[in-house]
Protein backbone atom coordinates (compact mmCIF):
# COMPACT_ATOMS: atom_id res chain seq x y z
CA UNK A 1 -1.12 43.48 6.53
CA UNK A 2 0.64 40.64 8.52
CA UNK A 3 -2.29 38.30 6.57
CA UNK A 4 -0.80 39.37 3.28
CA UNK A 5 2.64 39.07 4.54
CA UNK A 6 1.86 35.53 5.46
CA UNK A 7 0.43 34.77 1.94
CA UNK A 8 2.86 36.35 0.31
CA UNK A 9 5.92 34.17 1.94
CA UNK A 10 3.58 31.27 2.59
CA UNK A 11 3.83 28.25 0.27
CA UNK A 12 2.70 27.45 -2.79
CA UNK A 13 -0.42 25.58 -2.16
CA UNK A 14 -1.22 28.95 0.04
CA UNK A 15 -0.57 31.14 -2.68
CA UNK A 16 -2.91 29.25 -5.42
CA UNK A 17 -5.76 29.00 -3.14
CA UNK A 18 -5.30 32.50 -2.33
CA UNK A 19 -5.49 33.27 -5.41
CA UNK A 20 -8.79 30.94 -5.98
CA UNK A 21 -10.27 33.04 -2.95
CA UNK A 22 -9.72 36.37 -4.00
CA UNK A 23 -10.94 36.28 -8.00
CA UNK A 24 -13.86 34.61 -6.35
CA UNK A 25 -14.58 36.84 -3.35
CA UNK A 26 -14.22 40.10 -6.31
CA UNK A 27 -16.91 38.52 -8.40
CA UNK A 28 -19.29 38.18 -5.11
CA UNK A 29 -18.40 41.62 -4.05
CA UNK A 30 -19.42 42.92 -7.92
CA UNK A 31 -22.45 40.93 -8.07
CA UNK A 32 -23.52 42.24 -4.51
CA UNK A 33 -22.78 46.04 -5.47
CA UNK A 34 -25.05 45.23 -9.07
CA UNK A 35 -27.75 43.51 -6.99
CA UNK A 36 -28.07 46.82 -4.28
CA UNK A 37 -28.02 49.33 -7.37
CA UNK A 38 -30.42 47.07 -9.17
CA UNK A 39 -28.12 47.35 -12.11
CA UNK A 40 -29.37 45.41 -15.18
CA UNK A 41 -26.26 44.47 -15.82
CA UNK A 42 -25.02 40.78 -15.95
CA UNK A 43 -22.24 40.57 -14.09
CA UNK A 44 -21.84 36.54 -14.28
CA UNK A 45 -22.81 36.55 -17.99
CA UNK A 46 -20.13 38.96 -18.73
CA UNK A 47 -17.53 36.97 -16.62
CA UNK A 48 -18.27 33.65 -18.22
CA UNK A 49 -18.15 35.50 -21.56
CA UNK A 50 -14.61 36.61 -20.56
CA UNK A 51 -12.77 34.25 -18.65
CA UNK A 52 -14.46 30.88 -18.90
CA UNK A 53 -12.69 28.99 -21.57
CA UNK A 54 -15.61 28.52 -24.58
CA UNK A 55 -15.60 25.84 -26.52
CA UNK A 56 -16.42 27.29 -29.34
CA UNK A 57 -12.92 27.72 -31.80
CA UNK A 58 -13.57 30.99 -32.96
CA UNK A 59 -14.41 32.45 -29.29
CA UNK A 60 -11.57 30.86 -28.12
CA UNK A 61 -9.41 32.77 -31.57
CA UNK A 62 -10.83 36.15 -29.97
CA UNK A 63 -10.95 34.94 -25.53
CA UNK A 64 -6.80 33.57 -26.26
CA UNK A 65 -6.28 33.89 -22.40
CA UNK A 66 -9.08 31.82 -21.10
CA UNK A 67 -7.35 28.57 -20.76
CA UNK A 68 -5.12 30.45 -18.09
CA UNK A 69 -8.60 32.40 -16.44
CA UNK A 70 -10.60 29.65 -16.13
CA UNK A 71 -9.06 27.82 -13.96
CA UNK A 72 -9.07 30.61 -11.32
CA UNK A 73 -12.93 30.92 -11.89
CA UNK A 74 -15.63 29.21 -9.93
CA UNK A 75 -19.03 29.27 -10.12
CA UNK A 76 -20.65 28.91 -6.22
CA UNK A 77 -19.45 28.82 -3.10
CA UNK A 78 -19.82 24.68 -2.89
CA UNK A 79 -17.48 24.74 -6.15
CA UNK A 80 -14.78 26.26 -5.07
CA UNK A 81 -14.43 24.88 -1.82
CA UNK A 82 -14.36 21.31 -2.71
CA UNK A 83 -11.70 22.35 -4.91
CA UNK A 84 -9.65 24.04 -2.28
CA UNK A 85 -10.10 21.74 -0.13
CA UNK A 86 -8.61 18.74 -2.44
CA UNK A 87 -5.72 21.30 -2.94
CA UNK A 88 -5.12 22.40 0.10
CA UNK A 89 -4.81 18.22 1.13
CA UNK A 90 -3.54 17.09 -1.64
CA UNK A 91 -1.27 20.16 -2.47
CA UNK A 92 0.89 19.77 1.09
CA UNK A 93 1.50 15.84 -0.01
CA UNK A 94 2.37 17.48 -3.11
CA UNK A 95 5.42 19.50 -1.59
CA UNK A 96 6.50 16.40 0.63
CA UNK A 97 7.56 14.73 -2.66
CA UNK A 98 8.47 17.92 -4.82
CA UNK A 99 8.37 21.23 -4.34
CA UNK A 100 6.91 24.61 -4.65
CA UNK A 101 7.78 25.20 -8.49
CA UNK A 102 6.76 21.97 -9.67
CA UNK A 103 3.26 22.38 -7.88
CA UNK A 104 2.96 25.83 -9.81
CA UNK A 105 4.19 24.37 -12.95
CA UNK A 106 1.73 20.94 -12.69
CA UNK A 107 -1.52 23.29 -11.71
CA UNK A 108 -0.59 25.55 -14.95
CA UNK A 109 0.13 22.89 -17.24
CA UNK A 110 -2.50 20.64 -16.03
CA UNK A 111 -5.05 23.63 -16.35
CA UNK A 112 -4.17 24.20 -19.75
CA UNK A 113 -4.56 20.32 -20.64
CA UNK A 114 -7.36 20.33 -19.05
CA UNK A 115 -8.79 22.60 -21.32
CA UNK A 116 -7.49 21.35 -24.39
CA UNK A 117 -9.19 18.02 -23.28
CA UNK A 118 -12.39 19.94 -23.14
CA UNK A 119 -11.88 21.96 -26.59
CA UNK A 120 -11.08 18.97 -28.27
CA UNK A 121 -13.93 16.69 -27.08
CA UNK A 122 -16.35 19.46 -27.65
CA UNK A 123 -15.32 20.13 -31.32
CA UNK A 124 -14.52 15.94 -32.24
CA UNK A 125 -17.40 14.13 -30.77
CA UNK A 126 -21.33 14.83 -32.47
CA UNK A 127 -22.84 14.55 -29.24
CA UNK A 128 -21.68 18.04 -28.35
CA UNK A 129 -22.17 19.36 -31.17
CA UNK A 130 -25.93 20.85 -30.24
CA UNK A 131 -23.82 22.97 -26.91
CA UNK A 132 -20.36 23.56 -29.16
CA UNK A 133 -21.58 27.64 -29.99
CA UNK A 134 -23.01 28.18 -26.26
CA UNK A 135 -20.57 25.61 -24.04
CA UNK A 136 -18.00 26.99 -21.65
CA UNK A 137 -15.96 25.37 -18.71
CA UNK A 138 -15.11 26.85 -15.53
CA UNK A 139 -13.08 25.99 -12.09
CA UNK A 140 -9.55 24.41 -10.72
CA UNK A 141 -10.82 21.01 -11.29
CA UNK A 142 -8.48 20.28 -13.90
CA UNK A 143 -5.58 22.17 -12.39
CA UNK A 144 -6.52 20.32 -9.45
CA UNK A 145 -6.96 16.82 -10.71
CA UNK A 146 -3.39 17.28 -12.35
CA UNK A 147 -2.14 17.82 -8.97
CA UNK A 148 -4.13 14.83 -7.70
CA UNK A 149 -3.10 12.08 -9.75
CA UNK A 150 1.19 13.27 -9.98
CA UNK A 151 0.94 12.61 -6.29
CA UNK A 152 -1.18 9.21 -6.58
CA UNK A 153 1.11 8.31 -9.38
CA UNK A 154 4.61 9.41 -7.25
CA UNK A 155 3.56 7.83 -4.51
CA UNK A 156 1.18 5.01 -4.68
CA UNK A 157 1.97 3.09 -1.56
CA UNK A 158 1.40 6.31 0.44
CA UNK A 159 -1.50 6.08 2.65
CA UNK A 160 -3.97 8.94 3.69
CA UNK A 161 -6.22 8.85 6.63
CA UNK A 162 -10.00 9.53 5.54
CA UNK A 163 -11.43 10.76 8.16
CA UNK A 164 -8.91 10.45 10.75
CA UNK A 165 -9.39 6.95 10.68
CA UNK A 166 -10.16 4.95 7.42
CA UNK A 167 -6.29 4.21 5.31
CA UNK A 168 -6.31 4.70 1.71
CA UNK A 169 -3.54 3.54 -0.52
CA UNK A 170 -3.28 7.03 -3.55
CA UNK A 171 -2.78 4.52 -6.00
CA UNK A 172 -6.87 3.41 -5.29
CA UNK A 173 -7.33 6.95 -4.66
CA UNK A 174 -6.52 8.40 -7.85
CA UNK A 175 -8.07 5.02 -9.41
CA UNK A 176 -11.70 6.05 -7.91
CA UNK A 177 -10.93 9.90 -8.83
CA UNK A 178 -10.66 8.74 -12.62
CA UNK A 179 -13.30 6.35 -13.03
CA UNK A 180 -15.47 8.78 -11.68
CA UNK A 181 -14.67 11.15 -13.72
CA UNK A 182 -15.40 8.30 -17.02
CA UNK A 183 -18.25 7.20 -15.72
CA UNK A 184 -19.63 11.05 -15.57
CA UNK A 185 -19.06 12.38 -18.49
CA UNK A 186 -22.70 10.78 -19.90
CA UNK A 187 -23.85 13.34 -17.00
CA UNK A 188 -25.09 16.84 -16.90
CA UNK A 189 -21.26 18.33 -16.49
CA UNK A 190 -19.68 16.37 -19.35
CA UNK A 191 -17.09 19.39 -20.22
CA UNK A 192 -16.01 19.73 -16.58
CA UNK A 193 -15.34 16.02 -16.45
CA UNK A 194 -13.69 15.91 -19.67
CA UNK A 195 -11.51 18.56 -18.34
CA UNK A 196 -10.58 16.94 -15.32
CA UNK A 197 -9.18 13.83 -16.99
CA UNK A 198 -6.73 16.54 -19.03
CA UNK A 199 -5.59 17.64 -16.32
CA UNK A 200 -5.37 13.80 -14.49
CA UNK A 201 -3.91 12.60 -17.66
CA UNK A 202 -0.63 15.55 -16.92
CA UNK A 203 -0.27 15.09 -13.88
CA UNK A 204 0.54 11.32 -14.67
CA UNK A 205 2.60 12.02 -17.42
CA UNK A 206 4.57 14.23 -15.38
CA UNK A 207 4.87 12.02 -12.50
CA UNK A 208 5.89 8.86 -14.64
CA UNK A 209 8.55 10.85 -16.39
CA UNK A 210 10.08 11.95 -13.57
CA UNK A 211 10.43 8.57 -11.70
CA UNK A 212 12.41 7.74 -15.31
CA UNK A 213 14.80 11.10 -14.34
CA UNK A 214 12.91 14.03 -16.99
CA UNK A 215 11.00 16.82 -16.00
CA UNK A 216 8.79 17.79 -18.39
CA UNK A 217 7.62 21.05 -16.28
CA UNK A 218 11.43 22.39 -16.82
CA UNK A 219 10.85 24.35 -18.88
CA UNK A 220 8.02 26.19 -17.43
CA UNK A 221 9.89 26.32 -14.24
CA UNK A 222 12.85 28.18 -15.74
CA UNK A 223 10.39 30.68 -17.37
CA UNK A 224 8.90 31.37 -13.79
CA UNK A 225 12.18 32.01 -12.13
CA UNK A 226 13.21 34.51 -14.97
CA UNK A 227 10.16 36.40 -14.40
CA UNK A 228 10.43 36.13 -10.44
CA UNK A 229 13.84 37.02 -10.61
CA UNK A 230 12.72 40.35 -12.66
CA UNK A 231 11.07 41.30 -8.84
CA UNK A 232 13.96 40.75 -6.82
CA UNK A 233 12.49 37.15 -5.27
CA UNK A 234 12.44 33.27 -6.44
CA UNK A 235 10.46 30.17 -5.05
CA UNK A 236 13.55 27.86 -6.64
CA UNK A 237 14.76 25.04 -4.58
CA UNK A 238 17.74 25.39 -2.85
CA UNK A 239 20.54 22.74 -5.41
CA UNK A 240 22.15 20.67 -3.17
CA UNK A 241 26.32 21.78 -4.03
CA UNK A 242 29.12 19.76 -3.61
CA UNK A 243 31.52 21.91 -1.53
CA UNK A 244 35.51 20.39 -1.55
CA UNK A 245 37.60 22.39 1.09
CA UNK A 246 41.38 22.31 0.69
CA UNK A 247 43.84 23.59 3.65
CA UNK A 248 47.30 22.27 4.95
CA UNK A 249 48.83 22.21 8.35
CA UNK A 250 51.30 24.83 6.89
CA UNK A 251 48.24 27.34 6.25
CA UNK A 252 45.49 26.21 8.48
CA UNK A 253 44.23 29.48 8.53
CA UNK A 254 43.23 29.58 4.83
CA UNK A 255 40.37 27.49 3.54
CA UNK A 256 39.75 27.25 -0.56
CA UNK A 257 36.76 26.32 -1.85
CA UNK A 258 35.00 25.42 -4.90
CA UNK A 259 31.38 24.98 -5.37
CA UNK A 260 29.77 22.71 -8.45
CA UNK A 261 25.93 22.58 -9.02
CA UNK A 262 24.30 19.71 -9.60
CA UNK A 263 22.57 19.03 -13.54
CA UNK A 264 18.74 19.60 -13.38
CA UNK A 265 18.74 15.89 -14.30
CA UNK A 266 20.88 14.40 -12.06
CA UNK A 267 19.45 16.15 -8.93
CA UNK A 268 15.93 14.58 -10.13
CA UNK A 269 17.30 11.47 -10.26
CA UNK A 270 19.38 11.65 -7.12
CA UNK A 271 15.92 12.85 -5.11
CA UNK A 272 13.93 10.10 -6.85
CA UNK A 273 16.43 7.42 -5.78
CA UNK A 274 16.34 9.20 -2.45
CA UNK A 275 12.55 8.56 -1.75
CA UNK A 276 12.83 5.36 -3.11
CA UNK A 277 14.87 4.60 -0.22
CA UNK A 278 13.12 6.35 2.14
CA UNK A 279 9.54 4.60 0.82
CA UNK A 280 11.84 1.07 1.62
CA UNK A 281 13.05 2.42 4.96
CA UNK A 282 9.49 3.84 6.00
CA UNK A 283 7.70 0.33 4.92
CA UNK A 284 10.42 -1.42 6.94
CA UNK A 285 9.81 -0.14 10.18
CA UNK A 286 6.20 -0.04 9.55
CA UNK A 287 6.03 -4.03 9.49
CA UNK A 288 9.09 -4.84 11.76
CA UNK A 289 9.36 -1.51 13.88
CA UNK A 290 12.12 1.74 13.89
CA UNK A 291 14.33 -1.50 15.81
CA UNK A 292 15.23 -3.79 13.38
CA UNK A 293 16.54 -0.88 11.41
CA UNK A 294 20.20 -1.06 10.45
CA UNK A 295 22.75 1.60 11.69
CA UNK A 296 23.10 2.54 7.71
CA UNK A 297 19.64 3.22 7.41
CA UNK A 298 18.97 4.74 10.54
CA UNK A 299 21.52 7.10 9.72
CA UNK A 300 20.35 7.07 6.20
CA UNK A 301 16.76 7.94 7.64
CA UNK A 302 18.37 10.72 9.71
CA UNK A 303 19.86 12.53 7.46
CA UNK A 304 17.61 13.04 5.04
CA UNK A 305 15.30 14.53 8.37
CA UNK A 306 17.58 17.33 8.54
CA UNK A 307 17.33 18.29 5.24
């Protein structure tokens, strides 16, 4: 129980791999319960026949929900930890520069253009056409890649140690992580790496816009919180308010207060200013040392720790 306590109030990136885990360990657990009966049934044909996104327009017409399934869905035990573990990485940079309802809203949204990268190529291009009535895709790749590159793209200076020991700007990170995904699609997993340059090609979009002060996940946010708020929880950010107290020496004992939220597009611009400033600060003392910091900016650098 305390395990799925601990999911359940853990973050986001927690929550989606749970999620990953579980559909996956319920498929094993069918498959393992068909093999001891020696059931004839297919139990991964029916699956990919159910929630694996086909490309095929009239399966899709009749499977309406499989952009949303699919990327949930994995199909060994190699495949869905490499995705996990670029999520569970990449995810936790992910919520240093956002936040919890943005990562949702990117994985969704990048899922979903993910897949319409896939649909599209599959039905556009003649050299699918042989695979268009039988061709499905499958896995968090996409969802994942979306994730990926809005970080890269956010924060391109930002180093990550490979390895504990080998520093690698995201910006050449999510360079390699496309090109590879280019130079595969010739390969025998063209539809999964079509798929994953949907979902790259959102999370960059999403990124870019945001530096420029709209969110394009909005939107999908506020429909999230409406339907959290229906069970008595949310994952919103805390808006920063602007509290203005008013007293007098003749009634010290009595404080007033108003409160005023902050626009949705204002606070993104005030937090993208915010780790611009930081990213300055941060480069600053890496070259000339936490020293040679001014008293603005070390309190500047302060604050914004104990938020």
């Amino acid at each position: 129980m305390n395990n799925l306590k601990s999911i359940a109030t853990g973050s986001m990136v927690t929550k989606l791999i749970a999620a990953n885990v579980i559909v996956f360990l319920l498929i094993q657990i069918a498959e393992l319960f068909n093999f001891l009966a020696a059931s004839p049934y297919d139990v991964e044909g029916t699956v990919l026949e159910y929630l694996a996104v086909p490309a095929s327009l009239a399966k899709l017409a009749d499977r309406f929900w499989t952009p949303i399934s699919y990327m949930f869905l994995h199909s060994g035990f190699w495949h869905i930890v490499g995705n996990m573990l670029w999520l569970y990485f990449l995810g936790k940079v992910f919520l240093d520069v956002f936040d919890g309802r943005r990562l949702f809203a990117v994985y969704i949204l990048g899922g979903l253009s993910g897949a319409l990268f896939y649909v599209a190529a599959y039905n556009l291009f003649p050299a699918f056409a042989p695979s268009l009535a039988v061709s499905c895709c499958l896995g968090a790749s996409a969802a994942v890649s979306a994730v990926v590159i809005a970080v890269c793209v956010a924060r391109p200076q930002m180093q990550l140690l490979f390895f504990g020991i080998l520093p690698v700007a995201l910006k050449w990170l999510g360079i390699i992580y496309v090109v590879i995904d280019v130079l595969s699609i010739a390969g025998n997993n063209p539809g999964g790496h079509i798929s994953h340059l949907g979902g790259a090609a959102f999370g960059a979009i999403f990124a870019l816009c945001l530096k420029n002060g709209t969110d394009i996940t909005r939107w999908f946010c506020s429909i999230t919180d409406s339907v959290v708020s229906w069970f008595g929880g949310s994952d919103s950010p805390k808006r920063p308010k602007m509290k203005v107290s008013y007293s007098s020496k003749e009634s010290s004992n009595v404080e007033y207060t108003e409160a005023t939220t902050v626009s949705d597009g204002d606070f993104n611009r005030n937090k993208h200013d915010e780790n611009e400033k930081i990213d300055r600060i941060l480069e600053k003392i890496s070259k000339s040392g936490y020293d040679n910091l001014t008293k603005e900016e070390k309190d500047f650098l302060f604050r914004a720790s104990r938020k």
